[in-house]
N, C-alpha and C. Protein backbone atom coordinates (compact mmCIF):
# COMPACT_ATOMS: atom_id res chain seq x y z
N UNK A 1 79.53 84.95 112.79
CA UNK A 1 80.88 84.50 112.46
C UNK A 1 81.26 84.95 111.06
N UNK A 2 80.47 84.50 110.14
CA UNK A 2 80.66 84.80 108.40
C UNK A 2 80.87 86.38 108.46
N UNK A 3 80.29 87.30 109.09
CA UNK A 3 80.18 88.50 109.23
C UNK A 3 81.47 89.41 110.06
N UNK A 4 81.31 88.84 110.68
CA UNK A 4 82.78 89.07 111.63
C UNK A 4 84.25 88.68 110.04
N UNK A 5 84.13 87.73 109.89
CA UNK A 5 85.35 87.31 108.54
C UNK A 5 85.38 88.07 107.62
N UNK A 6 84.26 88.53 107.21
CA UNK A 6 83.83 89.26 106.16
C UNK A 6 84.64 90.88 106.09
N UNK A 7 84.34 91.60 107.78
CA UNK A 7 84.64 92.86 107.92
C UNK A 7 85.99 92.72 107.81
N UNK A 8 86.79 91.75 108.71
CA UNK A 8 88.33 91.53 109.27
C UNK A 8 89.08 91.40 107.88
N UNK A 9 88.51 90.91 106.80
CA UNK A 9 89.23 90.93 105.47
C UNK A 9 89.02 92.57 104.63
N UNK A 10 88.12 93.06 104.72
CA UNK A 10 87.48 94.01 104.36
C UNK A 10 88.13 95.35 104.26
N UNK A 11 88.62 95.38 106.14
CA UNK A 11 89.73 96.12 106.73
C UNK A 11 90.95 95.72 106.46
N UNK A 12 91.37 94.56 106.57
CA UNK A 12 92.85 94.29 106.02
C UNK A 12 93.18 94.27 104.63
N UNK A 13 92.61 94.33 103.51
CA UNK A 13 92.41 94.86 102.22
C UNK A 13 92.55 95.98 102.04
N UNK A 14 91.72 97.22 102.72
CA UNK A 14 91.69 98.48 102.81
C UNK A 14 93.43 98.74 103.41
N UNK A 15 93.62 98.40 104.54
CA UNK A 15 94.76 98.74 105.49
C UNK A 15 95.96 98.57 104.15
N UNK A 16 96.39 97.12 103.41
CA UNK A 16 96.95 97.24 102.84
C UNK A 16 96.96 97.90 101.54
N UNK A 17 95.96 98.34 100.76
CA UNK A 17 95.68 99.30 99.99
C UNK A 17 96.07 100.76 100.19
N UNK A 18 96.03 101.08 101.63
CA UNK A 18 96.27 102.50 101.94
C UNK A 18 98.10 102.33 102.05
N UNK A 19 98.21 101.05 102.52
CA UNK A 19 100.05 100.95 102.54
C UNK A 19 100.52 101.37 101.21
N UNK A 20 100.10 100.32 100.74
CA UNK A 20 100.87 100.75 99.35
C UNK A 20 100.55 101.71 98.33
N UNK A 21 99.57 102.57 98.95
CA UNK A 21 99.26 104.13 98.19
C UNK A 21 100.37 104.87 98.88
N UNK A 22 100.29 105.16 100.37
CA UNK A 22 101.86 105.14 100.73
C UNK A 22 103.13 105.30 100.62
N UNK A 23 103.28 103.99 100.10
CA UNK A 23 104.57 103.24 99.33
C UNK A 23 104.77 104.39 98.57
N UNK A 24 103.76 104.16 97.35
CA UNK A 24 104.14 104.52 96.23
C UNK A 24 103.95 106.23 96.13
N UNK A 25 103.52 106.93 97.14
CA UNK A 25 103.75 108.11 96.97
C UNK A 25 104.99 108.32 97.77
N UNK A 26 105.75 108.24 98.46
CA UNK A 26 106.87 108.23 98.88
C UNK A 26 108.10 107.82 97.96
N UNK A 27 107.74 106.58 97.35
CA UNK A 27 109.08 106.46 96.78
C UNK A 27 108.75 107.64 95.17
N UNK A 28 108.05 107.75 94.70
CA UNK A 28 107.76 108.54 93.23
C UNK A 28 108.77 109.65 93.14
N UNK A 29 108.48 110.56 94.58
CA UNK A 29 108.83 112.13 94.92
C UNK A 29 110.66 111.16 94.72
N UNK A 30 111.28 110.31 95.83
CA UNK A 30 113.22 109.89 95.89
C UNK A 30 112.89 109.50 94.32
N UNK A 31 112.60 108.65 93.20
CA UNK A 31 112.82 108.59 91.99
C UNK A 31 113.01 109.53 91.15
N UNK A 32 112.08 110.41 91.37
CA UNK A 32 112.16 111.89 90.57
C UNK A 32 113.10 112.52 91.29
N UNK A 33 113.68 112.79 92.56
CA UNK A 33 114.87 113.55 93.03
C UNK A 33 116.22 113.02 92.48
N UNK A 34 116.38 111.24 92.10
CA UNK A 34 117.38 110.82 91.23
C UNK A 34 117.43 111.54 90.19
N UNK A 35 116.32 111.25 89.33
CA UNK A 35 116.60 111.72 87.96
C UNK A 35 117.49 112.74 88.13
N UNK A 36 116.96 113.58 88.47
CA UNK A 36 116.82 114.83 88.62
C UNK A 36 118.47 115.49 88.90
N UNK A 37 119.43 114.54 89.83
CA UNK A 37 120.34 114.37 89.87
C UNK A 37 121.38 114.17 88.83
């Protein structure tokens, strides 16, 4: 059980970590196309 909880947080940590690497490479590139404007 402890082990099973352990992974399921492990992965959903990771999952949202990779989101918001994501995020933030997506929005960087539209910020710099404002400026840029």
């Amino acid at each position: 059980m402890t082990v099973a909880i352990i992974v399921t947080v492990t992965v959903s940590l990771a999952s949202i970590a990779c989101a918001l690497k994501y995020v933030t490479q997506v929005r960087s590139p539209q910020t710099e196309r404002r400026n840029a404007e």
